[in-house]
N, C-alpha and C. Protein backbone atom coordinates (compact mmCIF):
# COMPACT_ATOMS: atom_id res chain seq x y z
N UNK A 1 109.00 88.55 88.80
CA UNK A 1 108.53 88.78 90.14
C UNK A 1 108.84 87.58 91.03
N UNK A 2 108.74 86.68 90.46
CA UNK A 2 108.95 85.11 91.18
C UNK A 2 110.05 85.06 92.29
N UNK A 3 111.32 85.88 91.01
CA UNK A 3 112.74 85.45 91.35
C UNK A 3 113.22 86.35 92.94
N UNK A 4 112.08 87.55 92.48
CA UNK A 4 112.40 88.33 93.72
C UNK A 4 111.81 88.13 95.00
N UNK A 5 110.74 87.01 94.93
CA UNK A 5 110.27 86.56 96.16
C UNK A 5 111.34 85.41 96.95
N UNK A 6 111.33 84.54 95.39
CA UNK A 6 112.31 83.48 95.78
C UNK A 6 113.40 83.89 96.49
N UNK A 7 114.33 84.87 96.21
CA UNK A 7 115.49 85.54 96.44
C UNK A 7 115.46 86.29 97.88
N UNK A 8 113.93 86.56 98.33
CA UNK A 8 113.91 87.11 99.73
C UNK A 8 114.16 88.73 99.91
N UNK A 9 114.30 89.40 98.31
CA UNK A 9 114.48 91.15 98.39
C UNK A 9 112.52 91.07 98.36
N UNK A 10 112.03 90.70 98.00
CA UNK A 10 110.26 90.84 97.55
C UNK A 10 109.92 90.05 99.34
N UNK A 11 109.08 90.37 100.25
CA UNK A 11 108.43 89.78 101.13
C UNK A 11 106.89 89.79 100.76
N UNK A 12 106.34 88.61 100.67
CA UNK A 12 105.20 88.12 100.90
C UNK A 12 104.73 87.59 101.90
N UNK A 13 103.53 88.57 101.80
CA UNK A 13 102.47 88.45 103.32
C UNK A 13 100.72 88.64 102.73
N UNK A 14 100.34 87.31 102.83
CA UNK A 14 98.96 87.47 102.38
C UNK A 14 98.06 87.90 103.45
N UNK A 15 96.52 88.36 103.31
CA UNK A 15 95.79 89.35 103.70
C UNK A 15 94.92 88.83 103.25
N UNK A 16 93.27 89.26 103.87
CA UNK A 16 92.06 88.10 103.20
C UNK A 16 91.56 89.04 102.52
N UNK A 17 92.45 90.68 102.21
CA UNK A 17 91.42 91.39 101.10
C UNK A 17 92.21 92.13 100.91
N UNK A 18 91.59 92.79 100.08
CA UNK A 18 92.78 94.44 99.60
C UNK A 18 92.48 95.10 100.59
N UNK A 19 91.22 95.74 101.37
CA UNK A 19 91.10 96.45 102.09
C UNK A 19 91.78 96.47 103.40
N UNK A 20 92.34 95.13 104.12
CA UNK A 20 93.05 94.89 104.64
C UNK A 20 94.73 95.21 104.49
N UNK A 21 94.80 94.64 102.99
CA UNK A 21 96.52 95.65 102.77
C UNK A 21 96.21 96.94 102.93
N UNK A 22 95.20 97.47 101.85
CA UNK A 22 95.41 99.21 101.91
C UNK A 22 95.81 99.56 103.69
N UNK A 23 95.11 99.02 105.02
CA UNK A 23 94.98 99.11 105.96
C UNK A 23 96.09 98.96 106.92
N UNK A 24 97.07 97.78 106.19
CA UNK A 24 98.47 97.41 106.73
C UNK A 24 99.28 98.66 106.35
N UNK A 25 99.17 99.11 105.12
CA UNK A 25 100.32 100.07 104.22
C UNK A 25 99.64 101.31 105.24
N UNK A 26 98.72 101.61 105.37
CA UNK A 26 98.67 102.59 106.26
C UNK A 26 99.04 102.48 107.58
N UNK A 27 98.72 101.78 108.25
CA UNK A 27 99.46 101.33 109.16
C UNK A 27 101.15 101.45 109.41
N UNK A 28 101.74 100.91 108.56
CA UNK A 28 103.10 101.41 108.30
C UNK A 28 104.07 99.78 108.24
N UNK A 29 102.78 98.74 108.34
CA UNK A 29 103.11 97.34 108.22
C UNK A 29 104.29 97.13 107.19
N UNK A 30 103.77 97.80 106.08
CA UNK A 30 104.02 97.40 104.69
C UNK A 30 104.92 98.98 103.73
N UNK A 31 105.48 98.89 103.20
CA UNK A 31 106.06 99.59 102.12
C UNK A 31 105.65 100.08 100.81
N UNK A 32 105.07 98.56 100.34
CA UNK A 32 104.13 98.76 98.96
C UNK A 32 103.41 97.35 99.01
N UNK A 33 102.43 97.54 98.22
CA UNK A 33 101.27 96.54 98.51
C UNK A 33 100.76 96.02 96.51
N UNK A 34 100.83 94.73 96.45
CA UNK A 34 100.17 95.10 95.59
C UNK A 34 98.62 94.80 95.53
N UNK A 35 97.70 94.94 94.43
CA UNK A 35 96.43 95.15 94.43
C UNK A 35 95.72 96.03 93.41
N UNK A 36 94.72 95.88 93.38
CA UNK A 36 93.75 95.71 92.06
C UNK A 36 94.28 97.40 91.77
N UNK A 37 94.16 98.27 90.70
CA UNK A 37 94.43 99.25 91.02
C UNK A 37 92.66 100.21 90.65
N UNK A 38 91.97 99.57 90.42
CA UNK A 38 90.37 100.15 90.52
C UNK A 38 90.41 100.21 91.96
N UNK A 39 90.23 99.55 93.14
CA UNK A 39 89.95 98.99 93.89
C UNK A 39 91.10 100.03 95.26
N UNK A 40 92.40 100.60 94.82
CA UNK A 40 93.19 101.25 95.39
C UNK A 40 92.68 102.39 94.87
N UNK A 41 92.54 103.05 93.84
CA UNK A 41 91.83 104.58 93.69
C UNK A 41 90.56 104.73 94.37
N UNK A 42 89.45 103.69 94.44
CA UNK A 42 88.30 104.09 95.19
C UNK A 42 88.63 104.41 96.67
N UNK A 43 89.46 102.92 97.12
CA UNK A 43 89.94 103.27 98.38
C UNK A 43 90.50 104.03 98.60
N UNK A 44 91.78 104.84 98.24
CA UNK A 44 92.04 106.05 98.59
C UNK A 44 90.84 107.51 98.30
N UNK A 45 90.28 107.26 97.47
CA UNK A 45 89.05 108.67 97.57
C UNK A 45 87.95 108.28 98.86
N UNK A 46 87.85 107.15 99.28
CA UNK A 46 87.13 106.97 100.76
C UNK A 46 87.67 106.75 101.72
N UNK A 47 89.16 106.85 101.90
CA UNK A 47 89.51 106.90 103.34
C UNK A 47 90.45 108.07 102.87
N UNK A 48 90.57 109.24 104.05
CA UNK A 48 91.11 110.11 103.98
C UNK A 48 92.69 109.89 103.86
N UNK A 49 92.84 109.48 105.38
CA UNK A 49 94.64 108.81 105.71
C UNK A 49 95.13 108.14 104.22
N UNK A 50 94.44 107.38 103.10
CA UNK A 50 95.23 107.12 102.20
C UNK A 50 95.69 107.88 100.87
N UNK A 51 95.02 109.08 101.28
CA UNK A 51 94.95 110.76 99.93
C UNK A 51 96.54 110.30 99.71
N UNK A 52 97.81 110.02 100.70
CA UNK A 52 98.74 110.52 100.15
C UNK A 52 99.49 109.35 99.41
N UNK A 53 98.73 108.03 99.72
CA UNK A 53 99.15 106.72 98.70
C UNK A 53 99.81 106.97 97.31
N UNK A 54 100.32 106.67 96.60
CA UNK A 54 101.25 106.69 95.32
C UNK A 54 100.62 105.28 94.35
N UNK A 55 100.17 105.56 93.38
CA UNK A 55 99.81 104.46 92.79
C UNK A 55 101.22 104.11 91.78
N UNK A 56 101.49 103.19 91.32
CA UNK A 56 102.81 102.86 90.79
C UNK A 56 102.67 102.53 89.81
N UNK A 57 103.57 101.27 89.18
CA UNK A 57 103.35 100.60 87.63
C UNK A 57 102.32 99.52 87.69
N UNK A 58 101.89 99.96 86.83
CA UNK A 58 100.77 98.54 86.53
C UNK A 58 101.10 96.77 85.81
N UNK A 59 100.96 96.30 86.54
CA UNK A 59 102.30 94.74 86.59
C UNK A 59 101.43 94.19 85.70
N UNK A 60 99.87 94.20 85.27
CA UNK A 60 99.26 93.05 84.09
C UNK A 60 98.43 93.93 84.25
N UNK A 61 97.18 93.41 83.52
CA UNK A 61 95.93 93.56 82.96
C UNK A 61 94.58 92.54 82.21
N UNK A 62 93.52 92.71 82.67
CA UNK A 62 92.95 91.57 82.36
C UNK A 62 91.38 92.13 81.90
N UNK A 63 91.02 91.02 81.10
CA UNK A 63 89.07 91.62 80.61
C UNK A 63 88.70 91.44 81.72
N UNK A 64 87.51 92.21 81.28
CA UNK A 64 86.50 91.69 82.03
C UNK A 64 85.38 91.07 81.85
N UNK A 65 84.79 90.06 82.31
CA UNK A 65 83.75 89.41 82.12
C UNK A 65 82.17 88.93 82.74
N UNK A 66 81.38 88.75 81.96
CA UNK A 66 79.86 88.76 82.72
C UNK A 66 79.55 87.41 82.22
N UNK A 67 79.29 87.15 83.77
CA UNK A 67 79.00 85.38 83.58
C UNK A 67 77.53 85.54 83.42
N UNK A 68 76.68 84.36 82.75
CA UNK A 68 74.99 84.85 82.86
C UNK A 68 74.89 83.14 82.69
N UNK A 69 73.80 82.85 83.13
CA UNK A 69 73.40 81.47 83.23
C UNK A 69 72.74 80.79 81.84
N UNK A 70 72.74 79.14 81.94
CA UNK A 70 72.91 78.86 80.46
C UNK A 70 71.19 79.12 80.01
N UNK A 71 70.44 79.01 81.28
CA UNK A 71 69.11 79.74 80.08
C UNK A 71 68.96 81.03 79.86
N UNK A 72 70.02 81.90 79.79
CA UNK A 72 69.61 83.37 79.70
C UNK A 72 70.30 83.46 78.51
N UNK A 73 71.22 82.62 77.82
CA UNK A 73 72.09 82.20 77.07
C UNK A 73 71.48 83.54 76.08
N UNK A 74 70.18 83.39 75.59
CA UNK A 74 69.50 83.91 74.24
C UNK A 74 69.96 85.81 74.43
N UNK A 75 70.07 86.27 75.67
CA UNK A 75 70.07 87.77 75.88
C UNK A 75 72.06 88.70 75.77
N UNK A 76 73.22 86.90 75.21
CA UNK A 76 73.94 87.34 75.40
C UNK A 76 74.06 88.01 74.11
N UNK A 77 73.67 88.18 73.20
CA UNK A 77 73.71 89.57 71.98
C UNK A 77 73.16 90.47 72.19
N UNK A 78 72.39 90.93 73.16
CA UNK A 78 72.01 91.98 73.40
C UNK A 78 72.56 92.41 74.75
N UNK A 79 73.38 92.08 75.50
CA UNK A 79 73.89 92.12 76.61
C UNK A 79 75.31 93.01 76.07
N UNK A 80 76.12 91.86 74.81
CA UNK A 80 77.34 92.73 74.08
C UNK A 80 77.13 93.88 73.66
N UNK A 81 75.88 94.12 72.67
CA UNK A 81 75.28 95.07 72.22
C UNK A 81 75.89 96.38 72.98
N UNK A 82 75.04 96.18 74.20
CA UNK A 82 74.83 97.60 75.55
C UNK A 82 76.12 97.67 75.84
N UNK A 83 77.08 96.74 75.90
CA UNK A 83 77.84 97.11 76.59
C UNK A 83 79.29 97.92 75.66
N UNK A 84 78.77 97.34 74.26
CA UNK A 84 79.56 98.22 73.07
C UNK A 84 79.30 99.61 73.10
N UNK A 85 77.68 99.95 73.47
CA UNK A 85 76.95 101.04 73.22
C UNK A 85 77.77 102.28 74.51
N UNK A 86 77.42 101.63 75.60
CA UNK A 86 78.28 102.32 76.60
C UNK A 86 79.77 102.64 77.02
N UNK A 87 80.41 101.77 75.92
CA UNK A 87 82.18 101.80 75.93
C UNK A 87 81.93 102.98 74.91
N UNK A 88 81.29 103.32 73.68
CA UNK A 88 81.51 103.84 72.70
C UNK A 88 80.91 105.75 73.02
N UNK A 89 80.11 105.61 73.95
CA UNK A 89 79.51 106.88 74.56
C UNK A 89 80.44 107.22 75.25
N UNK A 90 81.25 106.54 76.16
CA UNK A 90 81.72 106.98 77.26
C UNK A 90 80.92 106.66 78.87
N UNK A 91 80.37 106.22 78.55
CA UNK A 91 79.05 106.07 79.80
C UNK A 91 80.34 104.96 80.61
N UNK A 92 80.69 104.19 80.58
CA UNK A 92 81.47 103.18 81.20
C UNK A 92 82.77 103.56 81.93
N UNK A 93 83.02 104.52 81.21
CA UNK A 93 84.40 105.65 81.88
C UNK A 93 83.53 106.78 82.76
N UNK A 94 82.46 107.15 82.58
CA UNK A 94 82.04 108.30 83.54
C UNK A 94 81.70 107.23 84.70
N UNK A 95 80.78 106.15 84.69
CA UNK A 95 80.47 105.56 85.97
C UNK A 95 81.44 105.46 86.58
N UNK A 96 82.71 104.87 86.15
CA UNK A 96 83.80 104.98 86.80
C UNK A 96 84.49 105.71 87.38
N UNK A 97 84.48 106.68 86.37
CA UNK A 97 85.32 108.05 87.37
C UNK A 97 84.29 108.76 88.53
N UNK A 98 82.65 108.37 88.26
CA UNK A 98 81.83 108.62 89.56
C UNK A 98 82.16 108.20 90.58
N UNK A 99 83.33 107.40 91.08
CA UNK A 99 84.11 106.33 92.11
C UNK A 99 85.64 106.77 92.35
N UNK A 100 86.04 107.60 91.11
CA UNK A 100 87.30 107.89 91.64
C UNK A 100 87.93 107.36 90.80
N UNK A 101 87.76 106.49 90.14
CA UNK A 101 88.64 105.62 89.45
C UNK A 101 88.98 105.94 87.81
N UNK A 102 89.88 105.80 87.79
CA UNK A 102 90.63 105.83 85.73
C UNK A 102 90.84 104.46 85.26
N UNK A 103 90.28 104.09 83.85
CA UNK A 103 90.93 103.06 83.44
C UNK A 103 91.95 103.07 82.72
């Protein structure tokens, strides 16, 4: 990706949010945008004008993580616990798709 910025075929134009690109690409600022792609499915199921957006290839991927402070330290085994419990139900994919979103 570097080479294609370096090279001047890739244009970079920063924005102080995604909601702001989604807003440029509608607009007609922009071509393709990149951005979170949770964060582009919600937004397109809440703004109408972006129904006809195209979501594309997915360039990385990353965990996710829950920061908790160092005296709560004792609740992080039961914190993993729930959150095994709800990956393994499905509960973590339905909240999600309650938003629009696929992981």
């Amino acid at each position: 990706m570097r080479e294609l910025f370096d090279s001047g075929v890739v244009h970079r134009s920063d924005a102080v949010s995604e909601k702001q690109l989604m807003a440029m690409l509608a607009a007609g600022r922009m071509d393709q945008i990149l951005i979170n792609k949770a964060v582009a499915q919600y937004s397109m199921l809440q703004t109408p004008n972006y129904s006809e957006f195209v979501i594309g290839d997915v360039l990385g991927s990353y965990d996710v993580s829950i920061r908790v402070q160092p005296s709560k330290k004792a609740l992080l085994p039961k914190l993993d616990e729930a959150i095994l419990i709800m990956k393994r139900s499905g509960a973590i994919t339905r909240i999600y798709g309650k938003y629009g979103v696929s992981l």
